[in-house]
PDB file of N, CA and C in Angstrom:
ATOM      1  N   UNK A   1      31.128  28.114  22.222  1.00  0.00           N
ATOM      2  CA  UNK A   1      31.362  28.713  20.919  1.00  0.00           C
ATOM      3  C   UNK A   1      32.643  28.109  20.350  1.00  0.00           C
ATOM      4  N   UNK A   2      32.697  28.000  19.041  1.00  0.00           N
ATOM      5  CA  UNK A   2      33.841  26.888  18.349  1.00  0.00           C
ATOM      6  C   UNK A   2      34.157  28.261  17.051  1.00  0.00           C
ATOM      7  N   UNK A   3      35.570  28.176  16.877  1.00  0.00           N
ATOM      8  CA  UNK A   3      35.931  28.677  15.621  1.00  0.00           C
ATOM      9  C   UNK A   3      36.754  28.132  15.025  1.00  0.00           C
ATOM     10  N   UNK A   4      36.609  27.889  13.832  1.00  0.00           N
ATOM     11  CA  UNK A   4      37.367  27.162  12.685  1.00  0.00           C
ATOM     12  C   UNK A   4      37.895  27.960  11.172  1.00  0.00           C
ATOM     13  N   UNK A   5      39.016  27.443  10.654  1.00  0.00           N
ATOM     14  CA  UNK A   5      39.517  28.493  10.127  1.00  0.00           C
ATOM     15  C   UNK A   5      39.689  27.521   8.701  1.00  0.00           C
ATOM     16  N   UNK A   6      39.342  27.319   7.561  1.00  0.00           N
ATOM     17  CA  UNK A   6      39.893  26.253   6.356  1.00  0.00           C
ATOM     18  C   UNK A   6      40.321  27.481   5.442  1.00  0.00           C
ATOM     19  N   UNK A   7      40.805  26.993   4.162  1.00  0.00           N
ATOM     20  CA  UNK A   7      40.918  27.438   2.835  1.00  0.00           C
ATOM     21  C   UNK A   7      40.639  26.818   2.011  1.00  0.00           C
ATOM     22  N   UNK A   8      40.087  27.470   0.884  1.00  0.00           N
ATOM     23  CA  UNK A   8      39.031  27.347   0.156  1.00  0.00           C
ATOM     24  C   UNK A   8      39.771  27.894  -1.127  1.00  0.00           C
ATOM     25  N   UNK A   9      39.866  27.036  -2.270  1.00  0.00           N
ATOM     26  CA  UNK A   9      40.118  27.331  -4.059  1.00  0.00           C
ATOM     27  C   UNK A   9      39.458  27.199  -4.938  1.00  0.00           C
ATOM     28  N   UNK A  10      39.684  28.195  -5.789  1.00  0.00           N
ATOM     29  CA  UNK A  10      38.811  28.857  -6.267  1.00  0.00           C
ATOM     30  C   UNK A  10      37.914  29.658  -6.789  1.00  0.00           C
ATOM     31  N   UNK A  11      37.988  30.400  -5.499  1.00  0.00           N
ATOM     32  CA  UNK A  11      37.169  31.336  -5.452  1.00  0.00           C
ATOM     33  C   UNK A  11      37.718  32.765  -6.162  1.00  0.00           C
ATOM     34  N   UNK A  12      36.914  33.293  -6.635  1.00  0.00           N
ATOM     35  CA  UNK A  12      37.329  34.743  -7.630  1.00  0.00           C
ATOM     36  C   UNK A  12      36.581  36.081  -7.774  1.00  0.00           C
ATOM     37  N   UNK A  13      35.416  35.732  -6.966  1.00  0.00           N
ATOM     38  CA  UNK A  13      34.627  37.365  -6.966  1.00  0.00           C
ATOM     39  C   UNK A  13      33.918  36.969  -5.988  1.00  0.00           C
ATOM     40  N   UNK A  14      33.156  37.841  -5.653  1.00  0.00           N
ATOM     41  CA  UNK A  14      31.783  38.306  -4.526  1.00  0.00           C
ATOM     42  C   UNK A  14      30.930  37.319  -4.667  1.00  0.00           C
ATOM     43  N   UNK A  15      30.547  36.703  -5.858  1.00  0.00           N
ATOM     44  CA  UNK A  15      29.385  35.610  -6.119  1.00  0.00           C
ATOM     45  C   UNK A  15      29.913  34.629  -5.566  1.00  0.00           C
ATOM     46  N   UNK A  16      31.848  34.492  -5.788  1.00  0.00           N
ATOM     47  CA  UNK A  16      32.275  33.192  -4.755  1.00  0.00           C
ATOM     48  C   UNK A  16      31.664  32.981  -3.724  1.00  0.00           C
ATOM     49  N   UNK A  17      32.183  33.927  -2.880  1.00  0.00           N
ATOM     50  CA  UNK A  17      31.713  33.978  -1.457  1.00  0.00           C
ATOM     51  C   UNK A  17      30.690  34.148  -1.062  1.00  0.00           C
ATOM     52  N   UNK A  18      29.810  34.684  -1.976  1.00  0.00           N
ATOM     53  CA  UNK A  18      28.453  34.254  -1.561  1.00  0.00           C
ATOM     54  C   UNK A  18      27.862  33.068  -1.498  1.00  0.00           C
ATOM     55  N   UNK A  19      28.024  31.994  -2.389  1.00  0.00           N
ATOM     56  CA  UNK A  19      27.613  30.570  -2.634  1.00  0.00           C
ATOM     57  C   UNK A  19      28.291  30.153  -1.652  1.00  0.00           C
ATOM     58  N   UNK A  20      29.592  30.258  -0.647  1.00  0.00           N
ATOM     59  CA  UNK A  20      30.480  29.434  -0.187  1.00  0.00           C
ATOM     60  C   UNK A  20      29.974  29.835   0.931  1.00  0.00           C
ATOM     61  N   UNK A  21      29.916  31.247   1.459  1.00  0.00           N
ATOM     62  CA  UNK A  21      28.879  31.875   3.146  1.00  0.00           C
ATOM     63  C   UNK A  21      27.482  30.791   2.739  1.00  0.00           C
ATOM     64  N   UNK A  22      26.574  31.344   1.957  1.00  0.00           N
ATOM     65  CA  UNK A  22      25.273  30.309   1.854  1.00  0.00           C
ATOM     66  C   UNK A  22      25.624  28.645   2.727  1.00  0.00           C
ATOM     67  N   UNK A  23      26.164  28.353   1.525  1.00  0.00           N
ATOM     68  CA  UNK A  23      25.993  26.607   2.031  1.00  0.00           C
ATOM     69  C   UNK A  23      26.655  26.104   3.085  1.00  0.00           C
ATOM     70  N   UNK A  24      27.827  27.282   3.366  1.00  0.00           N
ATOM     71  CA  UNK A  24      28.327  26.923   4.778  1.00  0.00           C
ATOM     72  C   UNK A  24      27.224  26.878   5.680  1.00  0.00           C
ATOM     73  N   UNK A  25      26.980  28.270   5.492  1.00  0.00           N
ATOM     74  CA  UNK A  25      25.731  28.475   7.061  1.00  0.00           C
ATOM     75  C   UNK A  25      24.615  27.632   7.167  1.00  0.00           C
ATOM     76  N   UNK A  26      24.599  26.595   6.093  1.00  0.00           N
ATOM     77  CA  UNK A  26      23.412  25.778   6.091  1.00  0.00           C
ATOM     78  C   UNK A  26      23.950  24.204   7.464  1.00  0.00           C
ATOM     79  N   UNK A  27      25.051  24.285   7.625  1.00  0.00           N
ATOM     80  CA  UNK A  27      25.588  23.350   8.770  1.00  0.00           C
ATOM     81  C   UNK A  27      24.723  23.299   9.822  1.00  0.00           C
ATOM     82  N   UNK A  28      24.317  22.912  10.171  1.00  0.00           N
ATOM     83  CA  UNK A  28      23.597  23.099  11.610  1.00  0.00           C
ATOM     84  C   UNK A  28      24.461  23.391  13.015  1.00  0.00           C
ATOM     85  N   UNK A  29      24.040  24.281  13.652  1.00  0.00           N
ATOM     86  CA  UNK A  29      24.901  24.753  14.597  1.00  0.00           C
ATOM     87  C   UNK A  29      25.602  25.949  13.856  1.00  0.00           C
ATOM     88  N   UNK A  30      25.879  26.460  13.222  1.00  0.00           N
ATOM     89  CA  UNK A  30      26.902  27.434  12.614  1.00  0.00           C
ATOM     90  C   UNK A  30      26.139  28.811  12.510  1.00  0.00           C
ATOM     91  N   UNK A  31      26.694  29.380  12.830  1.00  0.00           N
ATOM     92  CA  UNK A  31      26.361  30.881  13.406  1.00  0.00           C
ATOM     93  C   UNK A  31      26.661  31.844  12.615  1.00  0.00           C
ATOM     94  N   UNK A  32      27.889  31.628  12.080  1.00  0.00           N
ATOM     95  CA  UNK A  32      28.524  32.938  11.224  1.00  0.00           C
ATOM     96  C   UNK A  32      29.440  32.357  10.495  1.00  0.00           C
ATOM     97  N   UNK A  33      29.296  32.950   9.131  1.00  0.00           N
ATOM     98  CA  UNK A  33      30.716  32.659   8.314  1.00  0.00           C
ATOM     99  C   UNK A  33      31.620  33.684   8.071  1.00  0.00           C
ATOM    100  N   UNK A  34      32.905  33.868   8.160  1.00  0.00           N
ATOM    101  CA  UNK A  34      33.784  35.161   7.105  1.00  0.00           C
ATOM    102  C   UNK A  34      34.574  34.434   6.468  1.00  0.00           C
ATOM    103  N   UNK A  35      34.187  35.160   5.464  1.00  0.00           N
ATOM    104  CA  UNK A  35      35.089  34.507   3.658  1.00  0.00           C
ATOM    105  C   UNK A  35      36.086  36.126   3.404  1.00  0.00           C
ATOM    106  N   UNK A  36      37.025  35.614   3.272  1.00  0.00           N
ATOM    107  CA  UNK A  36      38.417  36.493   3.029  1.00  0.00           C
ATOM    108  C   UNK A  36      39.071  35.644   1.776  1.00  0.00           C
ATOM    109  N   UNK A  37      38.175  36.597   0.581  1.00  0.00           N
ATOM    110  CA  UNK A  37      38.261  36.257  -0.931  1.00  0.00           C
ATOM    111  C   UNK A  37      40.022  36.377  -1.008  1.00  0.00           C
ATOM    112  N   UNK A  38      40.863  37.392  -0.856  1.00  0.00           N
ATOM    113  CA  UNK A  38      42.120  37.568  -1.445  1.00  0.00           C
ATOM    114  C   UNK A  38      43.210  36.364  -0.839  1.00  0.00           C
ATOM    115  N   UNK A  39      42.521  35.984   0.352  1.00  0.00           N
ATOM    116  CA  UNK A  39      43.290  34.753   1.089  1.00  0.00           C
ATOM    117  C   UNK A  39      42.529  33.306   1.195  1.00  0.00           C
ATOM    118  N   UNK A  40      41.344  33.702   0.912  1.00  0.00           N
ATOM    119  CA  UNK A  40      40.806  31.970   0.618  1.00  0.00           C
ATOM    120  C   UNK A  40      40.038  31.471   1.831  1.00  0.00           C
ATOM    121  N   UNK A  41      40.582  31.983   2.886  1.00  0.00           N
ATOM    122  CA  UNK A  41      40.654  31.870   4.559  1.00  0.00           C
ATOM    123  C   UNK A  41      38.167  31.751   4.199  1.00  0.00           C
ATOM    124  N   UNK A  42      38.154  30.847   5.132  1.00  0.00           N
ATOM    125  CA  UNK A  42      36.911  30.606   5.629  1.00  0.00           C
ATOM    126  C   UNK A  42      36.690  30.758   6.732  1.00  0.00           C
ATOM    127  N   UNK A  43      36.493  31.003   7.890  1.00  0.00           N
ATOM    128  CA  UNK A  43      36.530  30.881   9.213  1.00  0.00           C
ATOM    129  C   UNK A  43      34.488  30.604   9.612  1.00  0.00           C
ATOM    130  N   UNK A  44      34.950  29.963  10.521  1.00  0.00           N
ATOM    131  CA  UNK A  44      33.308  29.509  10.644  1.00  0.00           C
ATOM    132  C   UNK A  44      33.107  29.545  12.274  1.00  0.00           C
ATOM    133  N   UNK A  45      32.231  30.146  12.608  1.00  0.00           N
ATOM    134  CA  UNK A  45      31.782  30.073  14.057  1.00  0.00           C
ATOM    135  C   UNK A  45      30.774  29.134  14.169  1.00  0.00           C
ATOM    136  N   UNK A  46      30.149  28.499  15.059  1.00  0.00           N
ATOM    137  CA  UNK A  46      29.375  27.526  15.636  1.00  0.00           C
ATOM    138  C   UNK A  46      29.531  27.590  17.075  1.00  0.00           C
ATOM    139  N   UNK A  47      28.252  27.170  17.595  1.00  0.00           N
ATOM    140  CA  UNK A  47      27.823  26.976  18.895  1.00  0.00           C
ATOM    141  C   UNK A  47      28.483  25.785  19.674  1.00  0.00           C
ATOM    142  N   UNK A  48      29.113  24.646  18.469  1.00  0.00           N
ATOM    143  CA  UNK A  48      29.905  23.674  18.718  1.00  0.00           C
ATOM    144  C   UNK A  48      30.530  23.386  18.029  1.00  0.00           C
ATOM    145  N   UNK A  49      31.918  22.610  17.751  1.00  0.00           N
ATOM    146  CA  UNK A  49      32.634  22.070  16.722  1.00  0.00           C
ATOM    147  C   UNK A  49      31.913  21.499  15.131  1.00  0.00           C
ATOM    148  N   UNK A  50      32.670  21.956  14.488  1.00  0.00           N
ATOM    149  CA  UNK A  50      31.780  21.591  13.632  1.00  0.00           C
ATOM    150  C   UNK A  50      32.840  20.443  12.741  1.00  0.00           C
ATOM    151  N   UNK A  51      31.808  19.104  12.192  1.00  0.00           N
ATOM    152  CA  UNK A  51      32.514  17.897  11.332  1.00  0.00           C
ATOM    153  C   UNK A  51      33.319  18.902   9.669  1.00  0.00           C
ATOM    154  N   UNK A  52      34.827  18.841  10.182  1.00  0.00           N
ATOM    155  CA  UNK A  52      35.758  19.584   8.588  1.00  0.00           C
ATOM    156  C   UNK A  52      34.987  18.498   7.901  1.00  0.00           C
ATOM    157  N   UNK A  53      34.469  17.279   7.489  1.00  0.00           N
ATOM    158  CA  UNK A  53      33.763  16.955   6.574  1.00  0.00           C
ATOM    159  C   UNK A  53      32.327  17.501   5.901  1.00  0.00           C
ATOM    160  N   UNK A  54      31.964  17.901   7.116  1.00  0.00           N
ATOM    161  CA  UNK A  54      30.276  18.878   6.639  1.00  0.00           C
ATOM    162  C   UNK A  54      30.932  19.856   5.841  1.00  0.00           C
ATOM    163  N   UNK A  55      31.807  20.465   6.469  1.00  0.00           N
ATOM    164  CA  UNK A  55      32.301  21.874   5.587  1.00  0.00           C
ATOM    165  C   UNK A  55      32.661  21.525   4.584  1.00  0.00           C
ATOM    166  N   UNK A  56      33.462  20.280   3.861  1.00  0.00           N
ATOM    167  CA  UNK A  56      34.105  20.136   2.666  1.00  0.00           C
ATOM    168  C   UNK A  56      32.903  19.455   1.894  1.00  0.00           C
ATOM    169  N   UNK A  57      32.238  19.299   2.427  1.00  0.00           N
ATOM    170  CA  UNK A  57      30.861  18.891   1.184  1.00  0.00           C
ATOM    171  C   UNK A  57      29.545  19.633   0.881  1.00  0.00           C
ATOM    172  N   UNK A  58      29.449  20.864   1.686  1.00  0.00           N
ATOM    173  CA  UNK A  58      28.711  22.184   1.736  1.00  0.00           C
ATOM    174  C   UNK A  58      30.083  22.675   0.666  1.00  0.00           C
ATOM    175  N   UNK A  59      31.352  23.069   0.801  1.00  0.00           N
ATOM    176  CA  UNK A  59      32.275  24.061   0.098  1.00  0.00           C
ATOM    177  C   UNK A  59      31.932  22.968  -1.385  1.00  0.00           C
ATOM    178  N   UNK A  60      32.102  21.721  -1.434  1.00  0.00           N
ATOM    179  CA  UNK A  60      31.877  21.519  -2.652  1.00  0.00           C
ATOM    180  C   UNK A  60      30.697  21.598  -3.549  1.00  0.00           C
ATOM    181  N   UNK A  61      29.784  21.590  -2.687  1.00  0.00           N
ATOM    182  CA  UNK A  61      28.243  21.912  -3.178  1.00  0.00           C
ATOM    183  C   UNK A  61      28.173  23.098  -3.680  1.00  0.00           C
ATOM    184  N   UNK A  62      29.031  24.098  -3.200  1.00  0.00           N
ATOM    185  CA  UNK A  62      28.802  25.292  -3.516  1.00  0.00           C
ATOM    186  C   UNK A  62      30.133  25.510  -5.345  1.00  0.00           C
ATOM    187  N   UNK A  63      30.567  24.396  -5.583  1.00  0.00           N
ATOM    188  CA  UNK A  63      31.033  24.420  -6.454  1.00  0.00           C
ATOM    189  C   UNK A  63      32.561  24.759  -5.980  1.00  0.00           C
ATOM    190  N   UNK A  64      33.416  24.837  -5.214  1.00  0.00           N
ATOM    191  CA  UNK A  64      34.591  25.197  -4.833  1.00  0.00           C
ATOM    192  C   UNK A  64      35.407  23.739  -3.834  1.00  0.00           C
ATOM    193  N   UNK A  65      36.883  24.218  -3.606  1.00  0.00           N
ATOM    194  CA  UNK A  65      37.438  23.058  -3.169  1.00  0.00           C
ATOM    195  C   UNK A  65      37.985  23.099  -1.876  1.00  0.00           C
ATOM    196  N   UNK A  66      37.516  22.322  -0.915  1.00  0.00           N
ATOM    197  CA  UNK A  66      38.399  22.886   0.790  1.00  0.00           C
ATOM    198  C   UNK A  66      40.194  22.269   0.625  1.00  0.00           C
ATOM    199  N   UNK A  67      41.066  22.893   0.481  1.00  0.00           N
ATOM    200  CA  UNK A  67      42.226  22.590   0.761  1.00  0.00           C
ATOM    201  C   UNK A  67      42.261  21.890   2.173  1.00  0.00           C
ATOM    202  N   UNK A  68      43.294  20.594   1.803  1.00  0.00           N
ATOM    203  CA  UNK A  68      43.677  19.733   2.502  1.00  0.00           C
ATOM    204  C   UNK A  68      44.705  20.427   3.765  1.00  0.00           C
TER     205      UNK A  68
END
């Protein structure tokens, strides 16, 4: 089990985090997302490490930006 923690801008209501949980969990391997709207915080579980590049092009798909 792998956990990963990014931040994410952007984001501003419930619909955020819904589009940003969605396309995360579309990673393969990824198990669970929690989105913590007031802090940005993403945290992502997976069965294995997951590529911070998958995540920053799922977070941009979803219309939002992964802080560097």
């Amino acid at each position: 089990m792998s956990t990963s923690t990014y931040t994410v801008t952007g984001m501003t209501c419930e619909h955020c985090v819904g589009a940003v949980t969605e396309e995360v969990g579309r990673i393969p391997g990824v198990t669970d997302v929690a989105v913590d709207l007031p802090t940005g915080h993403v945290t992502v579980i997976s069965a294995r490490p997951v590529d911070a590049a998958d995540v920053r092009a799922m977070v941009d798909e979803a219309g939002y930006t992964l802080a560097s």
